[in-house]
C-alpha atoms as a PDB file:
ATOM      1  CA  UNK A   1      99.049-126.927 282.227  1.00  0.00           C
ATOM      2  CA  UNK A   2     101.254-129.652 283.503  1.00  0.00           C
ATOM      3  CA  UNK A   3     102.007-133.345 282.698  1.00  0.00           C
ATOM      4  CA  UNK A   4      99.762-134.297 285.577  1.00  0.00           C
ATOM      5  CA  UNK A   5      96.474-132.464 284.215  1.00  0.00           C
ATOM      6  CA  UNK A   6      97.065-133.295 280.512  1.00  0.00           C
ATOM      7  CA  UNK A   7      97.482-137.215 281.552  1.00  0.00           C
ATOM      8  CA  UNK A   8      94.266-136.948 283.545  1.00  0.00           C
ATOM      9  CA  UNK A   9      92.626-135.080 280.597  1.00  0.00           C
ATOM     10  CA  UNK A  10      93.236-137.712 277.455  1.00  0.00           C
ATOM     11  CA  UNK A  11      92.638-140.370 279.861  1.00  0.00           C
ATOM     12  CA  UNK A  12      89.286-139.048 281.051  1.00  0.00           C
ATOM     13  CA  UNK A  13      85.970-140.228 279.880  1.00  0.00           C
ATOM     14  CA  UNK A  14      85.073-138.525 276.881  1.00  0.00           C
ATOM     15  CA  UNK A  15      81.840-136.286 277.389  1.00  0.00           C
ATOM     16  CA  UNK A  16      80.652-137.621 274.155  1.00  0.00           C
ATOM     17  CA  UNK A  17      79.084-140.974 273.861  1.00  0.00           C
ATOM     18  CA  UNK A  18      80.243-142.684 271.204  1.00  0.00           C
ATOM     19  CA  UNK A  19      77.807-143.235 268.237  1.00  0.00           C
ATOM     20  CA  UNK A  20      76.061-146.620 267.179  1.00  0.00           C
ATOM     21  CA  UNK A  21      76.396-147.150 263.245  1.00  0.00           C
ATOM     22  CA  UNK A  22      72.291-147.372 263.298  1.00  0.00           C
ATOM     23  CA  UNK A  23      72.785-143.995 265.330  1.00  0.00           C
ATOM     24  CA  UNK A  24      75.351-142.151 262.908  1.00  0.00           C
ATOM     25  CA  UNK A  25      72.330-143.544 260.183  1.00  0.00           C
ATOM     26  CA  UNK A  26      69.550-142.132 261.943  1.00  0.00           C
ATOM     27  CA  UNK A  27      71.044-139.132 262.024  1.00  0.00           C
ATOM     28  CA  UNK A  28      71.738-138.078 258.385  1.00  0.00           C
ATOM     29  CA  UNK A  29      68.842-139.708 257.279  1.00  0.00           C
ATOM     30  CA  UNK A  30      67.401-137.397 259.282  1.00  0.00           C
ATOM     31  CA  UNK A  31      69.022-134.139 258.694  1.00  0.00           C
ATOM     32  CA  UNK A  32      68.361-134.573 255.067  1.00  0.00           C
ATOM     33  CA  UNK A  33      64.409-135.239 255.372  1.00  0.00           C
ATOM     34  CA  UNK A  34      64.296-132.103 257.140  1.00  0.00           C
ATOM     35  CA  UNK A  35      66.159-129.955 254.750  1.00  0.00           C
ATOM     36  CA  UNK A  36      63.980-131.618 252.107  1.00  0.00           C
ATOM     37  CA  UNK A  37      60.486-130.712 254.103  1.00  0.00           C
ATOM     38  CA  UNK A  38      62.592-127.205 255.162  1.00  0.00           C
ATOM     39  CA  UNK A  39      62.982-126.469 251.568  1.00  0.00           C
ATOM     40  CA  UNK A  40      59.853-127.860 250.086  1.00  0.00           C
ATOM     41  CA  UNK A  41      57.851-125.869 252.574  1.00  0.00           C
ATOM     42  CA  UNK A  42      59.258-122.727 251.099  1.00  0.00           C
ATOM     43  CA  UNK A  43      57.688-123.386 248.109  1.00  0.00           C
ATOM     44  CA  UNK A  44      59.559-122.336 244.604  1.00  0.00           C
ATOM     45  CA  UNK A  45      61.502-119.572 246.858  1.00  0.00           C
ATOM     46  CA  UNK A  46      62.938-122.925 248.336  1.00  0.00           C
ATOM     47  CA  UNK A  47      63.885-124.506 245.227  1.00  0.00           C
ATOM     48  CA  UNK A  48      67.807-123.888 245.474  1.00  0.00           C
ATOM     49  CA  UNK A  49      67.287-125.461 248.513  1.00  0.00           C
ATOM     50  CA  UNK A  50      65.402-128.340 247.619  1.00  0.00           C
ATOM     51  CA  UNK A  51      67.408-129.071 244.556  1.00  0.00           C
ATOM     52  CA  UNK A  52      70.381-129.262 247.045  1.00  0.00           C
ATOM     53  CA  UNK A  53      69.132-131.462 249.700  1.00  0.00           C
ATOM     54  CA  UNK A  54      67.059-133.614 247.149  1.00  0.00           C
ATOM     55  CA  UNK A  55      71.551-134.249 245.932  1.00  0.00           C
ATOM     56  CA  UNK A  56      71.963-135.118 249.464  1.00  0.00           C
ATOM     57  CA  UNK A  57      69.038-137.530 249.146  1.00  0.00           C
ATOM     58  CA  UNK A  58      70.508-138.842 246.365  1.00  0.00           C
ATOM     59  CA  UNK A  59      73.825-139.566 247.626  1.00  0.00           C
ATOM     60  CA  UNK A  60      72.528-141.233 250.802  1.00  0.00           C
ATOM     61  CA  UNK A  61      70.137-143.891 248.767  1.00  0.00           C
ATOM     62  CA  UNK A  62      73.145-144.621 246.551  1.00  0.00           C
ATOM     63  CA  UNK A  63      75.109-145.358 249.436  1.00  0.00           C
ATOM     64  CA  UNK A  64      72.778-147.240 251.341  1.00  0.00           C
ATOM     65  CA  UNK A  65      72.748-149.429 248.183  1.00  0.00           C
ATOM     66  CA  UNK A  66      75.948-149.758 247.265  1.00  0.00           C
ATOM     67  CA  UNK A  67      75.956-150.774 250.858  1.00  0.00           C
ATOM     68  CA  UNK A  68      73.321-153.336 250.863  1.00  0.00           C
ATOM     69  CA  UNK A  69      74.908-154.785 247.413  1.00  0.00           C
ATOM     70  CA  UNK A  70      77.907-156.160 249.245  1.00  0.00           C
ATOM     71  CA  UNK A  71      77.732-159.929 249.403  1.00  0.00           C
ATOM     72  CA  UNK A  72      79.154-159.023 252.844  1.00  0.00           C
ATOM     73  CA  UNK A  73      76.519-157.595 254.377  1.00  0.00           C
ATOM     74  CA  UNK A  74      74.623-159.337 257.062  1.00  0.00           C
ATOM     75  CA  UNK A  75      70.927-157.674 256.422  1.00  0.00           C
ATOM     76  CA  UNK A  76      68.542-160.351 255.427  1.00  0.00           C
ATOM     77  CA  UNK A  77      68.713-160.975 251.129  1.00  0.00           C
ATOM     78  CA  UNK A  78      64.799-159.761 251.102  1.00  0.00           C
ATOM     79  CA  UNK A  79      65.265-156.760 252.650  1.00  0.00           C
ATOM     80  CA  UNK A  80      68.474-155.666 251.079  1.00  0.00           C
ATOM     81  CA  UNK A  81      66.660-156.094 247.869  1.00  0.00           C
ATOM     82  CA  UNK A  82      63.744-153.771 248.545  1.00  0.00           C
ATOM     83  CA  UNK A  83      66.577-151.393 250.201  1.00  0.00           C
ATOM     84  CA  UNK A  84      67.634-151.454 246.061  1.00  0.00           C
ATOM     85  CA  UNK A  85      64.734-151.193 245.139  1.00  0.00           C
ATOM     86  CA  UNK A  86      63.828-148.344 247.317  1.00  0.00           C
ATOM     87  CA  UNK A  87      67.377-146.396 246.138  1.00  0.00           C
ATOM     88  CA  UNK A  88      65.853-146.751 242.575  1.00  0.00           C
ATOM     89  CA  UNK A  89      62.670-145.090 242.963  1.00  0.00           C
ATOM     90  CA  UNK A  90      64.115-142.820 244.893  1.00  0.00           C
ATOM     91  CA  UNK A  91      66.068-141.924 242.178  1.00  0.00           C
ATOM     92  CA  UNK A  92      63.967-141.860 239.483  1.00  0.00           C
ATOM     93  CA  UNK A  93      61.580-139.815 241.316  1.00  0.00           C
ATOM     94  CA  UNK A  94      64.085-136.901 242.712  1.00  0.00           C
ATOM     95  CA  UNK A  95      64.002-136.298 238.698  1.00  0.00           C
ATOM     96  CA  UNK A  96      61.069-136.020 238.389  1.00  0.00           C
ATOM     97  CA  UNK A  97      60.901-133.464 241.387  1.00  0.00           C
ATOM     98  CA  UNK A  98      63.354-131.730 239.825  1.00  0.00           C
ATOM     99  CA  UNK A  99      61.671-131.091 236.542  1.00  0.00           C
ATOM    100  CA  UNK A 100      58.482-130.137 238.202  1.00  0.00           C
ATOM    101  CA  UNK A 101      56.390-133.439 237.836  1.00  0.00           C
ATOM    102  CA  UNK A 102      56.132-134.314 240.637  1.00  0.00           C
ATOM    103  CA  UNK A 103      55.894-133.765 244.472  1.00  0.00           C
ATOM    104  CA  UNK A 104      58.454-134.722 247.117  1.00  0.00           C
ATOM    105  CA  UNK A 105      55.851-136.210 249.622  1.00  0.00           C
ATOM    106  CA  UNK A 106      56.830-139.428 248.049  1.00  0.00           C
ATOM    107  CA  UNK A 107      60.731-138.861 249.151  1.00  0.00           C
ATOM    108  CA  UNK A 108      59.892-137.759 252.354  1.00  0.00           C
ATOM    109  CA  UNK A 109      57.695-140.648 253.233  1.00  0.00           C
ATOM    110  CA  UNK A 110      60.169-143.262 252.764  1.00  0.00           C
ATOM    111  CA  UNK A 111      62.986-141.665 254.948  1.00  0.00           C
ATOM    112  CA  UNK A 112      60.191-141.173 257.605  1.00  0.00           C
ATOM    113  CA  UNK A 113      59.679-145.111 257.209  1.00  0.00           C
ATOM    114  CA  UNK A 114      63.287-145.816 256.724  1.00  0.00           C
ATOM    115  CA  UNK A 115      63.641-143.574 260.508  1.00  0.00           C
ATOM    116  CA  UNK A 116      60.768-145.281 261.837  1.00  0.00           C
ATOM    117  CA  UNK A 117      62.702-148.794 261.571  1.00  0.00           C
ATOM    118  CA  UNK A 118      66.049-147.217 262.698  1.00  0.00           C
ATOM    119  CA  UNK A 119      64.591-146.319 265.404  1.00  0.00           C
ATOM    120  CA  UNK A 120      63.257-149.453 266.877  1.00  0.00           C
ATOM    121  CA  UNK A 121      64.750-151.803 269.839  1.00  0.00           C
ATOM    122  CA  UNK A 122      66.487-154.922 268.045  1.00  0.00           C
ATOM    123  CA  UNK A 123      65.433-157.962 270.547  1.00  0.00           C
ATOM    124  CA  UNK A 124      68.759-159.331 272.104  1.00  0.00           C
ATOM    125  CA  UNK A 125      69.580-162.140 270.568  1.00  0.00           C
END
C-alpha cells in the first residue's frame, strides 16, 4: 500500500454507523433476555446456562441503577426511582430463580418492557 491509499483509507467514512447510547442499551439488554429465554427453554439441561446469563442480568440492573442514582442524571426523579426499584426486584428474584422457587418469566418480562421503551421515537424537542 502507499501513503496515498492509507490517507484515503483512515479518512474514509467508516462502514459502521456509530451507535446511539439508547442503541448500545438496546442491545445488551437484549442479548441477555435472549440467553435467559435460550437457556430457560432448555429446561434444567439449560441451567449452567441460565445461572450464567441470569449474572449477566444481574450486572446490567445494577448498572442501570447505579446509573440512575447519579444526581447527574437527566431521567425524570419518578422514573429513575422505579428504574431502582425495578434493579431490586430483579435482584431479589434472580435468587429465587436460582434456588428453584421461582420462574424467570418475571425477569424476562421486564427487559421485554424495558426494550419496548428503548425502542420508541423520543418527540424532538
Amino acid at each position: 500500500m502507499n501513503v496515498h491509499t492509507n490517507a484515503v483509507r483512515g479518512y474514509a467514512q467508516s462502514s459502521a454507523p456509530t451507535r446511539t447510547p439508547r442503541a448500545s442499551e438496546y442491545s445488551v439488554i437484549a442479548r441477555i433476555t435472549h440467553q435467559m429465554r435460550s437457556a430457560a427453554a432448555q429446561g434444567k439441561s439449560g441451567f449452567p446456562e441460565l445461572a450464567s446469563a441470569l449474572h449477566d442480568n444481574r450486572r446490567l440492573w445494577t448498572t442501570l441503577a447505579v446509573d440512575v442514582a447519579d444526581s447527574d442524571n437527566p431521567l425524570p426523579a419518578d422514573l429513575r426511582s422505579r428504574i431502582i426499584y425495578l434493579a431490586e426486584f430483579t435482584h431479589l428474584h434472580t435468587s429465587k430463580v436460582l434456588n428453584g422457587r421461582a420462574n424467570v418469566r418475571p425477569l424476562l418480562e421486564i427487559n421485554a418492557a424495558i426494550l419496548r421503551g428503548l425502542n420508541t421515537e423520543r418527540p424532538a424537542t
